[in-house]
C-alpha atoms as a PDB file:
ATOM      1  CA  UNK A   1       9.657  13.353   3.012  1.00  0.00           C
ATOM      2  CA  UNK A   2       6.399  15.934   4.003  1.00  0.00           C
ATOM      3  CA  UNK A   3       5.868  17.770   0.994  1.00  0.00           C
ATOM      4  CA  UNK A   4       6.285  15.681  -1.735  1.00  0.00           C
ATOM      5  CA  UNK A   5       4.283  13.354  -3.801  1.00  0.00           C
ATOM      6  CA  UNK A   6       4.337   9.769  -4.844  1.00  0.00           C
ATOM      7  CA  UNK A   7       5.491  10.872  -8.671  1.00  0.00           C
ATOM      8  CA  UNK A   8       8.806  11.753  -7.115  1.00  0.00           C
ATOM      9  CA  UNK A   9       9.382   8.805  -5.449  1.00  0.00           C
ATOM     10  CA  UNK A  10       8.760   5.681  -7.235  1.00  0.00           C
ATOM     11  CA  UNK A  11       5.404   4.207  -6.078  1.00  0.00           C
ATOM     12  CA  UNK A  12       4.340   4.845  -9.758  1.00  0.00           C
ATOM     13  CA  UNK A  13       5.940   2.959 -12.337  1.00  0.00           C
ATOM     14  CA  UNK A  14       8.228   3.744 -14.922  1.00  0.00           C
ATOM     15  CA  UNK A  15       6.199   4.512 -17.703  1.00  0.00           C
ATOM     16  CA  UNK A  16       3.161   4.562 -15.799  1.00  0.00           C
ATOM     17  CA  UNK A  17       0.566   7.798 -16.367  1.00  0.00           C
ATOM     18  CA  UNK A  18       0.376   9.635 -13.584  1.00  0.00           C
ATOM     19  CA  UNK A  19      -2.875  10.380 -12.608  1.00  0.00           C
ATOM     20  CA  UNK A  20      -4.503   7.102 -14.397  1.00  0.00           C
ATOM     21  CA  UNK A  21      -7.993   6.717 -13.947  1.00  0.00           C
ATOM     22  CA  UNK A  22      -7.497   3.311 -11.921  1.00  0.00           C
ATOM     23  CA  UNK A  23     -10.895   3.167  -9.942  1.00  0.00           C
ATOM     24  CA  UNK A  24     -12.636   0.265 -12.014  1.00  0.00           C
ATOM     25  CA  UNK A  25      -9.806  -1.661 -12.563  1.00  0.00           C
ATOM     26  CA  UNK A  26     -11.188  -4.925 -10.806  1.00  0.00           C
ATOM     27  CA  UNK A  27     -14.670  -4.013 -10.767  1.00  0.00           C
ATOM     28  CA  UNK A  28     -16.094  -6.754 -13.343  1.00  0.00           C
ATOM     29  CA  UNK A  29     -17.788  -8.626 -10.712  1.00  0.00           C
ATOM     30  CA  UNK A  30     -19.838  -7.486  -8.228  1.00  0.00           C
ATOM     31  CA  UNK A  31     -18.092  -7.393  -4.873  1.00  0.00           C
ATOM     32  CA  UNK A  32     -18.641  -7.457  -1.338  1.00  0.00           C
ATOM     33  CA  UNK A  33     -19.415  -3.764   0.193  1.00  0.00           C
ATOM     34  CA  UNK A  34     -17.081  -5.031   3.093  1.00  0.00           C
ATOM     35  CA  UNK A  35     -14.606  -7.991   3.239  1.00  0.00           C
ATOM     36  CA  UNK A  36     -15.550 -10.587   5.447  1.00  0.00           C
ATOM     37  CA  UNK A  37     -13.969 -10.337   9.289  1.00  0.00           C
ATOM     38  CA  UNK A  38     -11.776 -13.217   8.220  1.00  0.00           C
ATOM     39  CA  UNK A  39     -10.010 -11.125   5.624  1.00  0.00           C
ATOM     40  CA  UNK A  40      -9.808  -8.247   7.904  1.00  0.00           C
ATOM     41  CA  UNK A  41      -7.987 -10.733   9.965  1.00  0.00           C
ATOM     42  CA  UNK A  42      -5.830 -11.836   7.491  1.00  0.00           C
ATOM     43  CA  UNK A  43      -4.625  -8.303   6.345  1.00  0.00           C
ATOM     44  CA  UNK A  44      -4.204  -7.191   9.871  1.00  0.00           C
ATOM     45  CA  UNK A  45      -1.417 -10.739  10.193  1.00  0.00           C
ATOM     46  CA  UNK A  46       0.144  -9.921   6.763  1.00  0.00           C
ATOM     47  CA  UNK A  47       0.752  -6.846   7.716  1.00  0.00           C
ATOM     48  CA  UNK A  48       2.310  -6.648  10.686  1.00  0.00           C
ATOM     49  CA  UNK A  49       4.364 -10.219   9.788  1.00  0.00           C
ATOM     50  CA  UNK A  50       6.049  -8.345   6.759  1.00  0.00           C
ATOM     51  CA  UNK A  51       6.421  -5.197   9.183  1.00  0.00           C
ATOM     52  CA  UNK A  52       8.363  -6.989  11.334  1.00  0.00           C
ATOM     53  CA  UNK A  53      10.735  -8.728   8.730  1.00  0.00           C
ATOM     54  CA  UNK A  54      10.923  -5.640   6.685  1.00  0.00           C
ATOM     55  CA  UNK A  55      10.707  -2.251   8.795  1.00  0.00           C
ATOM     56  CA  UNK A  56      12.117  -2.225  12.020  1.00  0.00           C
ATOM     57  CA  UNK A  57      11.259   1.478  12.005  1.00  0.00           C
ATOM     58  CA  UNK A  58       7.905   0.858  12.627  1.00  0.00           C
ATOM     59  CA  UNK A  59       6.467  -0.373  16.290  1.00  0.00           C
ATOM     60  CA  UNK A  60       3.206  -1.029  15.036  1.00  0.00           C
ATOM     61  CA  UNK A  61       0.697  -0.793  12.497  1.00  0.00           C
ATOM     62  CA  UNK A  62      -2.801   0.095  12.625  1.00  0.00           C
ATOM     63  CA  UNK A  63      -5.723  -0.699  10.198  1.00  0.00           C
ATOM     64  CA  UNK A  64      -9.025   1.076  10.451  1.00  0.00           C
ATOM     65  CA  UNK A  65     -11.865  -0.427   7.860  1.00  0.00           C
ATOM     66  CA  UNK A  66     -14.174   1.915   6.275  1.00  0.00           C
ATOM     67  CA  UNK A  67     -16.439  -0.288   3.792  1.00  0.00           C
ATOM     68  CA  UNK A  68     -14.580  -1.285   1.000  1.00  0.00           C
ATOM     69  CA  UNK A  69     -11.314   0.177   2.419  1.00  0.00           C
ATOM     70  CA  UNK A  70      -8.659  -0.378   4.836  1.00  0.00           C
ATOM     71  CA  UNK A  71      -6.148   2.897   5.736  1.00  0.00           C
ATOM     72  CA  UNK A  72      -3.354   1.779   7.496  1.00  0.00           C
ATOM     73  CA  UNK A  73      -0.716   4.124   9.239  1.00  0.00           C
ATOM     74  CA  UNK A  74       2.425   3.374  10.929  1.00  0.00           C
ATOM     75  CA  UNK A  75       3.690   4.103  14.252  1.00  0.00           C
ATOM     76  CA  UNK A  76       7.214   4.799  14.436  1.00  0.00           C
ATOM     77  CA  UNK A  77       8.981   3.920  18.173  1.00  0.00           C
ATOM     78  CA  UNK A  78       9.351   7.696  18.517  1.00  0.00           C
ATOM     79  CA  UNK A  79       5.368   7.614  18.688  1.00  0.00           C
ATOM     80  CA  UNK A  80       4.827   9.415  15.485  1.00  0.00           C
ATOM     81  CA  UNK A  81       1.895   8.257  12.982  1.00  0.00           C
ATOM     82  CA  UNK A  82       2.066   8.184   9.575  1.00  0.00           C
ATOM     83  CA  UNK A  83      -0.529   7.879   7.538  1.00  0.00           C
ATOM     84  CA  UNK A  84       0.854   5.128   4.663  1.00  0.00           C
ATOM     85  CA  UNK A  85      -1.759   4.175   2.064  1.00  0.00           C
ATOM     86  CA  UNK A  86      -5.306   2.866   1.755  1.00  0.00           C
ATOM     87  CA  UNK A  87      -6.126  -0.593   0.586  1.00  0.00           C
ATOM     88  CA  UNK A  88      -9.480  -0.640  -1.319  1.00  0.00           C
ATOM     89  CA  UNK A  89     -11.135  -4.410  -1.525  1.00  0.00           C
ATOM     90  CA  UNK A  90     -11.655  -5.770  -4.805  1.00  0.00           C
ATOM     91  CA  UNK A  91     -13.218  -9.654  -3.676  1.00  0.00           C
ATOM     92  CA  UNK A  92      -9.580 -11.394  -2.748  1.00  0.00           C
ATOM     93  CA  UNK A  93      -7.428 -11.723   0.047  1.00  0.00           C
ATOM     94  CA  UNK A  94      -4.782 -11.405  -1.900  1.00  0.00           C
ATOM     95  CA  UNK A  95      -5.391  -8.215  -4.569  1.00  0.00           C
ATOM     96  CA  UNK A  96      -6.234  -5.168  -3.315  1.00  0.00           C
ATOM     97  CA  UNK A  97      -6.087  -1.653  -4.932  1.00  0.00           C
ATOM     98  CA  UNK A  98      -3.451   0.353  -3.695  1.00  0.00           C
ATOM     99  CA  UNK A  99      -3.920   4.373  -3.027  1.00  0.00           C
ATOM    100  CA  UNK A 100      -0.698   6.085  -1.221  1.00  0.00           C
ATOM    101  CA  UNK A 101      -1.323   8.506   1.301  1.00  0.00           C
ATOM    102  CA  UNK A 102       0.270  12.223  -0.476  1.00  0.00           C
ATOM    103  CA  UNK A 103       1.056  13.862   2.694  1.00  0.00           C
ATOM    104  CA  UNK A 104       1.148  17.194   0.898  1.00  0.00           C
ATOM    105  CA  UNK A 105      -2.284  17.111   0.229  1.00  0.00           C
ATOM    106  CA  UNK A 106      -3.217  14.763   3.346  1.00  0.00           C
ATOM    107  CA  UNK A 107      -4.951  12.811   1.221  1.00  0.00           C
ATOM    108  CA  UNK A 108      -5.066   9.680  -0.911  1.00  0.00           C
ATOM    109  CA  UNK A 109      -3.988   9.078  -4.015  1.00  0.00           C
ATOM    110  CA  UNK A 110      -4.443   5.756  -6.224  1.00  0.00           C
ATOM    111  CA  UNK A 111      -1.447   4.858  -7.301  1.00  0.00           C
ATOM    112  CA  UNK A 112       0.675   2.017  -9.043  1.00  0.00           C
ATOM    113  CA  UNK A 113       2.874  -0.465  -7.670  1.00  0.00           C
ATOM    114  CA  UNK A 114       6.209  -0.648  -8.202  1.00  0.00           C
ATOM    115  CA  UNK A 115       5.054  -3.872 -10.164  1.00  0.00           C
ATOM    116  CA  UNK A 116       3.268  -1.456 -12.782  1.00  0.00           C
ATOM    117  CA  UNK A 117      -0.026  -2.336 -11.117  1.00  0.00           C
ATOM    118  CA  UNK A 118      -2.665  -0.451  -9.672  1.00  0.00           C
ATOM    119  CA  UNK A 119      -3.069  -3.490  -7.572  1.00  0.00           C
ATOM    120  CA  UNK A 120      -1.223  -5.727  -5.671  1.00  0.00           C
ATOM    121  CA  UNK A 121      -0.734  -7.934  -2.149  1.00  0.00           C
ATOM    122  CA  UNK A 122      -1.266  -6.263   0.880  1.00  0.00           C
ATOM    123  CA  UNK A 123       2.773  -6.709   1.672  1.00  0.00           C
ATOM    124  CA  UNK A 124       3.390  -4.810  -2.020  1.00  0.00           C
ATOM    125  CA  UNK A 125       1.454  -1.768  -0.581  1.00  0.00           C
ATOM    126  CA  UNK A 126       3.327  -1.699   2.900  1.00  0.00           C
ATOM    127  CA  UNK A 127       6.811  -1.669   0.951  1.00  0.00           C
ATOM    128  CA  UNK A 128       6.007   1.132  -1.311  1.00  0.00           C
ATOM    129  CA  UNK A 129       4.518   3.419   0.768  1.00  0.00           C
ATOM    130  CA  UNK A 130       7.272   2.797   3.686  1.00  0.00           C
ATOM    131  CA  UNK A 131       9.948   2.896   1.116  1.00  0.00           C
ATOM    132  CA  UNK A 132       8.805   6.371   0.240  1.00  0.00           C
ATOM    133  CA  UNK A 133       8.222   7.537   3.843  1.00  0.00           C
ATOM    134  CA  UNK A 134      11.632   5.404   5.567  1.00  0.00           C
ATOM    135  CA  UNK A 135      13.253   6.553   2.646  1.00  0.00           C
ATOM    136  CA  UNK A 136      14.175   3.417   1.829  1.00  0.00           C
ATOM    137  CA  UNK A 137      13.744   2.596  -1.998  1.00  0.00           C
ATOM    138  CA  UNK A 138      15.642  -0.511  -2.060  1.00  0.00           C
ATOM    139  CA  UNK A 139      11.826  -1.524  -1.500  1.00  0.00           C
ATOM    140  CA  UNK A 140      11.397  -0.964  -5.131  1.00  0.00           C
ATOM    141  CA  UNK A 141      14.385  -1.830  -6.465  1.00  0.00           C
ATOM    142  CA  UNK A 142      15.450  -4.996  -4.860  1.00  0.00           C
ATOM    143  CA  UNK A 143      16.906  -6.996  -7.375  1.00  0.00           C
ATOM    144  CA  UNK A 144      15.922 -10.530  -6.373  1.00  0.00           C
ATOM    145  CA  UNK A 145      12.132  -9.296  -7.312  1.00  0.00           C
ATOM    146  CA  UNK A 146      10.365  -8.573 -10.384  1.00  0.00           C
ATOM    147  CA  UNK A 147       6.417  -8.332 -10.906  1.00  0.00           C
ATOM    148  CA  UNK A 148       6.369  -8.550  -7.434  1.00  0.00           C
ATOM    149  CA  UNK A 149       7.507 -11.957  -7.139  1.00  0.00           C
ATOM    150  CA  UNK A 150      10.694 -13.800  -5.665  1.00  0.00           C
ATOM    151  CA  UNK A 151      12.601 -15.296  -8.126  1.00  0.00           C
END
């Protein structure tokens, strides 16, 4: 999967404009330069709870915090890293901006969801971006979900 970017793959979706300006979407209130240690917490659990259901590829996650962000990379039981996608805080738990790591630029990239959002649950992100680098992308076309929620 090296090489190629997030357009190709379906982290964006249908429809969406790729290369959307997405970096105030969220930003009417003022928030928090950093999220609070018990939301750092909380991602940390989320993560690694849906890792474990979802991707048994991966032997472990880990999530450095930078202000406002949260890059998270996987470790796959070969011992390889990949960088997956940042998380950027926007005040909630529960919503965070989503940014996929573009491995052909070794960079990040905000990006949409495969809900149509530039934002999403910590679990969305972690399905996109290892959908894309598993090559797995029954994690954006599972039929039992729509807008990102069970039904």
């Amino acid at each position: 999967m090296r090489g190629r970017d997030r357009h190709e793959h379906g982290c964006a979706a249908p429809g969406a404009q790729a290369g959307a300006d997405t970096r105030n979407l969220g930003d009417d209130e003022p928030v928090p330069a950093t999220p609070p240690d018990s939301t750092k917490r909380s991602l940390r659990s989320r993560l690694i709870t849906r890792a474990r259901e979802r991707w048994p590829d991966l032997a472990d996650l880990s999530i450095r915090h930078r202000g406002r962000f949260a890059y998270v990379d996987g470790e796959l039981r070969d011992g390889t890293t990949l960088p997956l996608f940042r998380l950027r805080y926007s005040g909630s738990a529960n919503t965070w901006g989503f940014a996929i790591h573009l491995s052909s630029r070794d960079s990040y990239e905000d990006s949409f969801l495969p809900s149509g959002y530039p934002v999403g649950t910590p679990e969305e992100a972690l399905d996109c971006a290892c959908g894309l680098y598993l090559n797995d992308p029954s994690a954006w076309t599972d039929p039992r979900r729509t807008n990102g929620r069970d039904h």
